[in-house]
N, C-alpha and C. Protein backbone atom coordinates (compact mmCIF):
# COMPACT_ATOMS: atom_id res chain seq x y z
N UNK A 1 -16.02 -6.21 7.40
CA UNK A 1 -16.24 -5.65 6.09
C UNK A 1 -16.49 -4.16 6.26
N UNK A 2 -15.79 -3.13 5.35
CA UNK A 2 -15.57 -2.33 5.46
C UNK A 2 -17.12 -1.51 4.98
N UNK A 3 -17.72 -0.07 5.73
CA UNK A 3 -18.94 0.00 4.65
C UNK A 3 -18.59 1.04 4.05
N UNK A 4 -19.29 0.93 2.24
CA UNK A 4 -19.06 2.05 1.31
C UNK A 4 -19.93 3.37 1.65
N UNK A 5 -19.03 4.06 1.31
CA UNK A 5 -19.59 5.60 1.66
C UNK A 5 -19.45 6.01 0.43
N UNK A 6 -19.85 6.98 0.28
CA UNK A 6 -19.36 8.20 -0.94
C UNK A 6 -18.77 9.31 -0.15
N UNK A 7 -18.15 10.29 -1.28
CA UNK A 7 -17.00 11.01 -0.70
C UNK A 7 -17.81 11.88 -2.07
N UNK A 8 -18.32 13.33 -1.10
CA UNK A 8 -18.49 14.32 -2.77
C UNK A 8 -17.48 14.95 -2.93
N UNK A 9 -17.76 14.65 -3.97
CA UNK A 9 -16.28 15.60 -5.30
C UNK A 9 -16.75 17.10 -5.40
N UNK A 10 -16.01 17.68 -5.14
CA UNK A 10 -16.04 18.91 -4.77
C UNK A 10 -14.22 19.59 -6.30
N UNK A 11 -15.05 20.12 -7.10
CA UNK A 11 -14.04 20.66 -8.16
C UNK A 11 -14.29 21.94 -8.31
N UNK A 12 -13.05 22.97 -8.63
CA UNK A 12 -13.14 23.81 -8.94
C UNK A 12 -13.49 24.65 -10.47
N UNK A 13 -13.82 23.16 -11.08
CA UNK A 13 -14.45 23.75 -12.17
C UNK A 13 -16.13 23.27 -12.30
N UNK A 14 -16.86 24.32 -12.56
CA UNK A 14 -18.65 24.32 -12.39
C UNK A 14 -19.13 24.72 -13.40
N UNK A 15 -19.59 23.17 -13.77
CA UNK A 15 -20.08 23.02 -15.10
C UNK A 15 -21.89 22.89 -14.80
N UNK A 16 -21.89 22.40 -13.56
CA UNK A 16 -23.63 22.50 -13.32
C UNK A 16 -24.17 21.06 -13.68
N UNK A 17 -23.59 20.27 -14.10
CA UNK A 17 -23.96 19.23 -15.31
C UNK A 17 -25.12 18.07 -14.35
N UNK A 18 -24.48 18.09 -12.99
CA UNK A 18 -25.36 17.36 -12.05
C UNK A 18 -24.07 17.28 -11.01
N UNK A 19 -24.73 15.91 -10.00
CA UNK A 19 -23.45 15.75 -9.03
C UNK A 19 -22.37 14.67 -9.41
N UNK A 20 -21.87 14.34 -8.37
CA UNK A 20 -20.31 13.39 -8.77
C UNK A 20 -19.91 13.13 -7.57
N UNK A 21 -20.33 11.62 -7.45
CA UNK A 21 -20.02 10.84 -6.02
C UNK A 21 -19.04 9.74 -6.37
N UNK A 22 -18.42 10.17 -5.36
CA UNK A 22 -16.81 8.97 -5.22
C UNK A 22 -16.89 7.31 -4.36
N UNK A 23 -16.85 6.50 -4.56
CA UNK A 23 -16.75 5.45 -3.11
C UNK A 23 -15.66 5.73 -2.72
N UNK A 24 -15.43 5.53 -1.52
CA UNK A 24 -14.71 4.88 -0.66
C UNK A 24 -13.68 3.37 -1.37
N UNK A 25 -14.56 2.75 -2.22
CA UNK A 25 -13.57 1.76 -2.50
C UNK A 25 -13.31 2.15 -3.68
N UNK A 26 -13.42 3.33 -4.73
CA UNK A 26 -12.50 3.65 -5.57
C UNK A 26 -11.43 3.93 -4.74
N UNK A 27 -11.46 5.24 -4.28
CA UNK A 27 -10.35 5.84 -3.47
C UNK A 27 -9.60 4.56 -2.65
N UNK A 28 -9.49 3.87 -2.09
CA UNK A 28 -9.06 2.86 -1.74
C UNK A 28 -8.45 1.64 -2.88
N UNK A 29 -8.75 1.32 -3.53
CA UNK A 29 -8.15 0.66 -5.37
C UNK A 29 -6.96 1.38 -5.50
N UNK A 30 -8.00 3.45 -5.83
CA UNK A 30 -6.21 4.08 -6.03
C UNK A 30 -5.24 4.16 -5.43
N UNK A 31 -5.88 4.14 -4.01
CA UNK A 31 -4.26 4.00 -3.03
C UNK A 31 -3.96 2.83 -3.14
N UNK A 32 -4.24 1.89 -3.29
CA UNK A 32 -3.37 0.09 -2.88
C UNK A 32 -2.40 0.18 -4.14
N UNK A 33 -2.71 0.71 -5.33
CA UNK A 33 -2.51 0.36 -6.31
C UNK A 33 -1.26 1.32 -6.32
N UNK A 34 -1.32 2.40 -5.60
CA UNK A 34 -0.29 3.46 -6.43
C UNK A 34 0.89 3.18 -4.59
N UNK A 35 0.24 2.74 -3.98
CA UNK A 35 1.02 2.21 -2.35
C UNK A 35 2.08 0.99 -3.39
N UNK A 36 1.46 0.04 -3.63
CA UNK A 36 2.08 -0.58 -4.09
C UNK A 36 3.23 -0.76 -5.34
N UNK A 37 2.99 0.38 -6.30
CA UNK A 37 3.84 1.03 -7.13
C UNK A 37 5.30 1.21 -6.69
N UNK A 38 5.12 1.44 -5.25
CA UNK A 38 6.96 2.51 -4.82
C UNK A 38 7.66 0.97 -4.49
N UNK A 39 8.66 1.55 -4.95
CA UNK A 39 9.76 0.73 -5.01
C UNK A 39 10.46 0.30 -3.23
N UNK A 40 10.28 -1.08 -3.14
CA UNK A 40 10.57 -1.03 -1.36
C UNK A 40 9.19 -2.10 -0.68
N UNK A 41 8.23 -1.57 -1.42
CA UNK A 41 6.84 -2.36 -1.45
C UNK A 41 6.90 -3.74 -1.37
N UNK A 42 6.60 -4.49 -0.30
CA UNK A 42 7.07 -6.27 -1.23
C UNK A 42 5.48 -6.17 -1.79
N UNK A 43 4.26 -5.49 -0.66
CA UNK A 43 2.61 -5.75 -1.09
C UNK A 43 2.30 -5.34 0.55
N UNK A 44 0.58 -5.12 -0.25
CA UNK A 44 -0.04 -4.37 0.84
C UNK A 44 -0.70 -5.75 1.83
N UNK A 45 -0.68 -5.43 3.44
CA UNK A 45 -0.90 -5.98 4.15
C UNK A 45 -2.50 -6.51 3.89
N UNK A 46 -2.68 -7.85 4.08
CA UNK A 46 -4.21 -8.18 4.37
C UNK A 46 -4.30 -9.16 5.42
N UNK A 47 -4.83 -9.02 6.85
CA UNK A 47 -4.56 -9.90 7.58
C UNK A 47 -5.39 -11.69 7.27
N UNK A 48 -4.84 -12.69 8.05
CA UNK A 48 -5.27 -13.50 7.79
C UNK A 48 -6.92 -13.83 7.29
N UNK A 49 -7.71 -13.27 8.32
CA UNK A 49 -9.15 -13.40 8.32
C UNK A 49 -9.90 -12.65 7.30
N UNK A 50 -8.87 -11.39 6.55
CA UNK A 50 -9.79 -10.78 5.69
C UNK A 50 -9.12 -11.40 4.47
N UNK A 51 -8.34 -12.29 4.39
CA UNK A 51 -7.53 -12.80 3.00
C UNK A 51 -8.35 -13.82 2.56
N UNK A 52 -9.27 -14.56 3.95
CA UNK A 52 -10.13 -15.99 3.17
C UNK A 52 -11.47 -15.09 3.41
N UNK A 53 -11.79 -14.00 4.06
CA UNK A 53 -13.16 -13.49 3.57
C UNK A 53 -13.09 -13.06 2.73
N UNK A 54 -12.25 -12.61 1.92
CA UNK A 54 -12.08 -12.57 0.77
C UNK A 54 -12.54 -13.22 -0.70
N UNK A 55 -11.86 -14.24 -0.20
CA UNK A 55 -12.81 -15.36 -0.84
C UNK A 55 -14.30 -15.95 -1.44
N UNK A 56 -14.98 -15.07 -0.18
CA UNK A 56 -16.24 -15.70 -0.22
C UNK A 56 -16.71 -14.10 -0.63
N UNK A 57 -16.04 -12.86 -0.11
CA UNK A 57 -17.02 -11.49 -0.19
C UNK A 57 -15.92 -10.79 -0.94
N UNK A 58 -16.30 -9.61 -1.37
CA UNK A 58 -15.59 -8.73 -2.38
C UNK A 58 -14.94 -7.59 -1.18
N UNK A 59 -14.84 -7.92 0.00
CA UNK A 59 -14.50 -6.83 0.96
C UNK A 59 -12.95 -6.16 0.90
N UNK A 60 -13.46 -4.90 1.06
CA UNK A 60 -11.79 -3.94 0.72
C UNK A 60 -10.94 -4.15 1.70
N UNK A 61 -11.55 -4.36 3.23
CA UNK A 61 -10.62 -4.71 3.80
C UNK A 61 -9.28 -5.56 3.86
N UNK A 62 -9.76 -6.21 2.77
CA UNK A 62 -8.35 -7.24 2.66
C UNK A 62 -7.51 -6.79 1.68
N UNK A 63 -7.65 -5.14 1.46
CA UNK A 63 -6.43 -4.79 0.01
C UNK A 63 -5.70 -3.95 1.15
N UNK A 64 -5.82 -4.20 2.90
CA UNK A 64 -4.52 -2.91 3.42
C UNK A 64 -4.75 -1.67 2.95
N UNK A 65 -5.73 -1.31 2.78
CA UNK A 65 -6.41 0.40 2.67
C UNK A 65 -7.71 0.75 3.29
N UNK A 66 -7.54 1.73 4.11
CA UNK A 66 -9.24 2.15 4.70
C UNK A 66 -9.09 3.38 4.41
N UNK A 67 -10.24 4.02 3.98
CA UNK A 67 -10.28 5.70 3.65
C UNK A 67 -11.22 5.80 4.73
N UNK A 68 -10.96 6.82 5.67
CA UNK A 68 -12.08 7.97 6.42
C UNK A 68 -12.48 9.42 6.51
N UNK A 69 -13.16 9.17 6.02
CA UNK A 69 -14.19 11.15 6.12
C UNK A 69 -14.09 11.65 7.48
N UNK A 70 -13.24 12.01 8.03
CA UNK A 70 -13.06 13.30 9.01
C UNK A 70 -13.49 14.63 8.63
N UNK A 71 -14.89 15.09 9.37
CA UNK A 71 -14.75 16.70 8.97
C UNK A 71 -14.68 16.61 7.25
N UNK A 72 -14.37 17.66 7.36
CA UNK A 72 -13.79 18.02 5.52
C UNK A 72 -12.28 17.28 5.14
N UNK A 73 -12.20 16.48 6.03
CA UNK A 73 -10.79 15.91 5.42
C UNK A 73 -10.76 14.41 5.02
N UNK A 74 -10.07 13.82 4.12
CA UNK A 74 -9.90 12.48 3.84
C UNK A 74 -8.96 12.39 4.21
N UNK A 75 -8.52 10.88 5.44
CA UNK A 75 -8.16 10.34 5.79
C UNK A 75 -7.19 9.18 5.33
N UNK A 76 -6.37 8.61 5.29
CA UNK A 76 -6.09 7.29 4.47
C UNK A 76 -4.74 6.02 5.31
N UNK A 77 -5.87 4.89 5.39
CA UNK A 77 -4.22 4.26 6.51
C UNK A 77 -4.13 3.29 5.70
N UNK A 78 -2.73 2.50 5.75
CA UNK A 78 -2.43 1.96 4.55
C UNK A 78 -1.23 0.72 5.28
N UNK A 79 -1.45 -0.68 5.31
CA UNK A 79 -0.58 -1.61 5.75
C UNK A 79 0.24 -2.07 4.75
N UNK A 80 1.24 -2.26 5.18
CA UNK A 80 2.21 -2.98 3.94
C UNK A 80 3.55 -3.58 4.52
N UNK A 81 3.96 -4.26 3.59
CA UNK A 81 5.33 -5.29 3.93
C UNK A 81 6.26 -4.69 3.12
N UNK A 82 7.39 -4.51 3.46
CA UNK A 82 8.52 -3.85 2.97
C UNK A 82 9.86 -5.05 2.93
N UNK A 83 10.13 -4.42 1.60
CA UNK A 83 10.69 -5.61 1.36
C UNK A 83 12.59 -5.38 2.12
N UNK A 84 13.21 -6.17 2.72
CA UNK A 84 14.15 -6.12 3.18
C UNK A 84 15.03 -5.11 2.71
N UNK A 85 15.84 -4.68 3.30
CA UNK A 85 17.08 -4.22 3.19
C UNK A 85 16.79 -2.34 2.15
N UNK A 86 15.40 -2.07 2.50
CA UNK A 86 14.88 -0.47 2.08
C UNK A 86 15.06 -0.16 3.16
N UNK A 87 15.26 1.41 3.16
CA UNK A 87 14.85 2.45 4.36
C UNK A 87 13.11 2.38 4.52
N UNK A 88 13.18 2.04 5.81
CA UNK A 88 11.59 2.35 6.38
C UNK A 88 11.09 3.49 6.17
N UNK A 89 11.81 4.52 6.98
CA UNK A 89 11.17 6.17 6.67
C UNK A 89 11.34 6.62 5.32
N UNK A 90 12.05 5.87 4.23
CA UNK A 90 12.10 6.31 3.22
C UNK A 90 10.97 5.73 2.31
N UNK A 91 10.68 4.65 2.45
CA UNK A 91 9.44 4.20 1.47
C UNK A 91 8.17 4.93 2.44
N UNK A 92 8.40 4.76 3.79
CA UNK A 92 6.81 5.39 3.98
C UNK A 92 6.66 6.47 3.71
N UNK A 93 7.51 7.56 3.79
CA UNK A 93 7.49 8.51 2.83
C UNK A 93 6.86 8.98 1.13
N UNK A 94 7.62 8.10 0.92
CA UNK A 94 7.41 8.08 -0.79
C UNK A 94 5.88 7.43 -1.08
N UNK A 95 5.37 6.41 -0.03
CA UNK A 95 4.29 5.64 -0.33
C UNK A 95 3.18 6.84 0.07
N UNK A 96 3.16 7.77 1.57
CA UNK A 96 2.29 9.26 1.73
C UNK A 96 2.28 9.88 -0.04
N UNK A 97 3.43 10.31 -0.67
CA UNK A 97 3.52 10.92 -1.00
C UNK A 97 2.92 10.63 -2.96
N UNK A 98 3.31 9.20 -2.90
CA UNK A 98 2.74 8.86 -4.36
C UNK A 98 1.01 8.77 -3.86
N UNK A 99 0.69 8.24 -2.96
CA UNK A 99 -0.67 8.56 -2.50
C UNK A 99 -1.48 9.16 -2.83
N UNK A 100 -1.24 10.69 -2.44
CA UNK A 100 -1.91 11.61 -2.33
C UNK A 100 -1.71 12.02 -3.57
N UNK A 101 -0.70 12.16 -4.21
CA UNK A 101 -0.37 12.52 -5.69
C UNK A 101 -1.58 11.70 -6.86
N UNK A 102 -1.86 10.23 -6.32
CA UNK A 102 -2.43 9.83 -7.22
C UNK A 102 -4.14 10.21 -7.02
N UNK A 103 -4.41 10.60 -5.77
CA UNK A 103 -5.55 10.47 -5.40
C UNK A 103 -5.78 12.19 -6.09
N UNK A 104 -5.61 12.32 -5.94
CA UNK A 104 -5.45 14.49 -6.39
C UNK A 104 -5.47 14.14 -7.80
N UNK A 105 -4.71 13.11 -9.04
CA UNK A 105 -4.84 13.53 -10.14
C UNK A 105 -5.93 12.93 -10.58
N UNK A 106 -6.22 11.72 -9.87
CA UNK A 106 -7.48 10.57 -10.29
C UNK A 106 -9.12 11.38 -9.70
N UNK A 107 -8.81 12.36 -9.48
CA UNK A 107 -9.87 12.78 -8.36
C UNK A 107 -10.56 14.09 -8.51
N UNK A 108 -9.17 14.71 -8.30
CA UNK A 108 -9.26 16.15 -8.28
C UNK A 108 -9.97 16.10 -6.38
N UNK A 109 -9.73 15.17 -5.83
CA UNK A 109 -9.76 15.18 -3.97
C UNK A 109 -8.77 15.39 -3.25
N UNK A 110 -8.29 16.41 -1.92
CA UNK A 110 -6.76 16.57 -1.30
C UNK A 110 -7.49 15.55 -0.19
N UNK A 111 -6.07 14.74 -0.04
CA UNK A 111 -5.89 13.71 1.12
C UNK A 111 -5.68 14.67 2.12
N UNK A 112 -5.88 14.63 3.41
CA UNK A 112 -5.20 15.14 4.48
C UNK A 112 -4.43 14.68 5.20
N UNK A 113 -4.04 12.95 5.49
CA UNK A 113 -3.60 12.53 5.46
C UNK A 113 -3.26 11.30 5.23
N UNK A 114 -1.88 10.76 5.01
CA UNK A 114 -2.10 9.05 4.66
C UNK A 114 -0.85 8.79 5.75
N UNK A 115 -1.73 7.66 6.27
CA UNK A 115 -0.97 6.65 7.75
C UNK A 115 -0.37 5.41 7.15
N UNK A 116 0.89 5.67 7.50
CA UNK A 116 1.30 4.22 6.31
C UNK A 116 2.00 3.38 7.89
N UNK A 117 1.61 2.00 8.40
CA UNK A 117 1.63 0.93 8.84
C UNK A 117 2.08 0.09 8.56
N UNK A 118 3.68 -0.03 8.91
CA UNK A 118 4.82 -1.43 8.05
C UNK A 118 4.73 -2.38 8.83
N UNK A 119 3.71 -3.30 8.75
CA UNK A 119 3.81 -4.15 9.29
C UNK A 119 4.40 -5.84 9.65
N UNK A 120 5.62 -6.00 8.55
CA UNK A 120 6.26 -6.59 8.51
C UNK A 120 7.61 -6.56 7.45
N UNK A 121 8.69 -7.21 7.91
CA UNK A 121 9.76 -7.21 6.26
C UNK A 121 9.58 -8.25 6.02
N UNK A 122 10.13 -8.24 4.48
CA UNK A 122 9.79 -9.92 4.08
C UNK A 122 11.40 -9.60 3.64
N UNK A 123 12.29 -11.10 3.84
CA UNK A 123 13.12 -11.04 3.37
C UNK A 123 13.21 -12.25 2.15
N UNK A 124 14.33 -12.77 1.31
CA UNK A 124 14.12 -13.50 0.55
C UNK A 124 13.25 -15.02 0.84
N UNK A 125 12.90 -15.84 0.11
CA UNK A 125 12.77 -16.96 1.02
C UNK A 125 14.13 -17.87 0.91
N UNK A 126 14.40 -18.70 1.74
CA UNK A 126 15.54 -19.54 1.73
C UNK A 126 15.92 -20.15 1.16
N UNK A 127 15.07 -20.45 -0.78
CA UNK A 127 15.79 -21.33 -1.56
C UNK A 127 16.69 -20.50 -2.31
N UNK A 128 16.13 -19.41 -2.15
CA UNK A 128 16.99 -17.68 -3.28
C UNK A 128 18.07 -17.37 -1.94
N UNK A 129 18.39 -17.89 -1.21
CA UNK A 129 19.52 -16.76 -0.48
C UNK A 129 20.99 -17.64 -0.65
N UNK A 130 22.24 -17.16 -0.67
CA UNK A 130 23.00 -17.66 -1.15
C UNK A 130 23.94 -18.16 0.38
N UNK A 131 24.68 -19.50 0.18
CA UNK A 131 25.09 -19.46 1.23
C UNK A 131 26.65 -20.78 0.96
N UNK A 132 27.14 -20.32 1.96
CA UNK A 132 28.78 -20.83 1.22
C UNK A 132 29.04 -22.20 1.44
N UNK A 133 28.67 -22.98 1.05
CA UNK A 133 29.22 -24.04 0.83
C UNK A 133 30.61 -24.98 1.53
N UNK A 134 30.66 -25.64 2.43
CA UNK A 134 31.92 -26.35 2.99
C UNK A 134 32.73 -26.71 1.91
N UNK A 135 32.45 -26.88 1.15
CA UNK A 135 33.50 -28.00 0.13
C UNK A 135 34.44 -26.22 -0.69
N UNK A 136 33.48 -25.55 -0.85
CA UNK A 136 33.81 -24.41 -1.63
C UNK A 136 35.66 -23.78 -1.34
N UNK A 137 36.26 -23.25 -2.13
CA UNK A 137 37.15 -22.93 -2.08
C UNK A 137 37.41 -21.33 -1.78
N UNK A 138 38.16 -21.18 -0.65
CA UNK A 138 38.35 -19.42 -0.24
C UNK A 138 39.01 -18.76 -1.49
N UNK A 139 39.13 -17.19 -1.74
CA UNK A 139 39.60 -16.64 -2.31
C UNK A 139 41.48 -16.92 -2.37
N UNK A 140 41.98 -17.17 -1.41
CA UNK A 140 43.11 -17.41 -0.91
C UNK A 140 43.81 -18.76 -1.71
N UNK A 141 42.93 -19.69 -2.15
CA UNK A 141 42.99 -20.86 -2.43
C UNK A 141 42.75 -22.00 -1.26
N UNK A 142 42.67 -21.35 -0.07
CA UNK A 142 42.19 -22.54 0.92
C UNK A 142 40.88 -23.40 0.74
N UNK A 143 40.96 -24.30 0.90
CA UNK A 143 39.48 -24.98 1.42
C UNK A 143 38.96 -25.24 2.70
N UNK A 144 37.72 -25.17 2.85
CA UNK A 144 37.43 -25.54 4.39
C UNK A 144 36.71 -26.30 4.35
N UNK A 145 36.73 -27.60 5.18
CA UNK A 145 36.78 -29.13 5.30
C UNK A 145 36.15 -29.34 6.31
């Protein structure tokens, strides 16, 4: 189980009003949520053991997002399954990049970086995949028997 931190919000507009503390598992919500948005995404990784602790605890670990406070920088690693037949470097790309985009508008916080971790493809399952039939007839008019 992952532990909550706060992350201070640090804005360039100073209103004085008081402070403004972030969790860790907001920032983590916004990334799963906006990771999972890009197109290519099948869903974010949760390994077995944190999918049934899940169950019993509210732990972030099982949404495939950890945020870390480095220094002055936020951190962000991010597991996910990609769904067959996408470019790899192209969704992990786009998934860094909607990331940080969402975390900056939801926030007003710069990521420094986001680690994106494909840790598996999913391809269709085998009742959806199509497959040719013996009896079926070729384009040609042949059959194969």
């Amino acid at each position: 189980m992952s532990k909550k931190t706060n992350v201070p919000f640090e804005s360039n507009v100073s209103l004085n009003l008081g402070e403004i503390n972030i969790t860790t598992g907001v920032l983590e919500s916004i990334a799963a949520k906006a990771a999972s948005e890009v197109e290519g995404v099948y869903k974010l990784h949760a390994s077995v053991q944190n999918e049934i602790g899940g169950f019993v605890t509210r732990s972030r670990d099982r949404i495939g997002v950890k945020v870390r406070r480095e220094e002055n920088a936020i951190a962000i690693d991010t597991e996910i399954r990609l769904q067959y037949g996408f470019s790899v470097p192209e969704v992990a790309i786009k998934v860094q990049e909607r990331v940080k985009e969402q975390i900056l508008f939801m926030t007003d916080l710069v990521v420094q970086e986001v680690n994106v971790h494909v840790v598996s493809i999913e391809t269709e399952p085998a009742s959806e995949q199509e497959y040719l039939h013996l009896d079926e007839e070729f384009e040609d008019g042949e059959t194969f028997e």
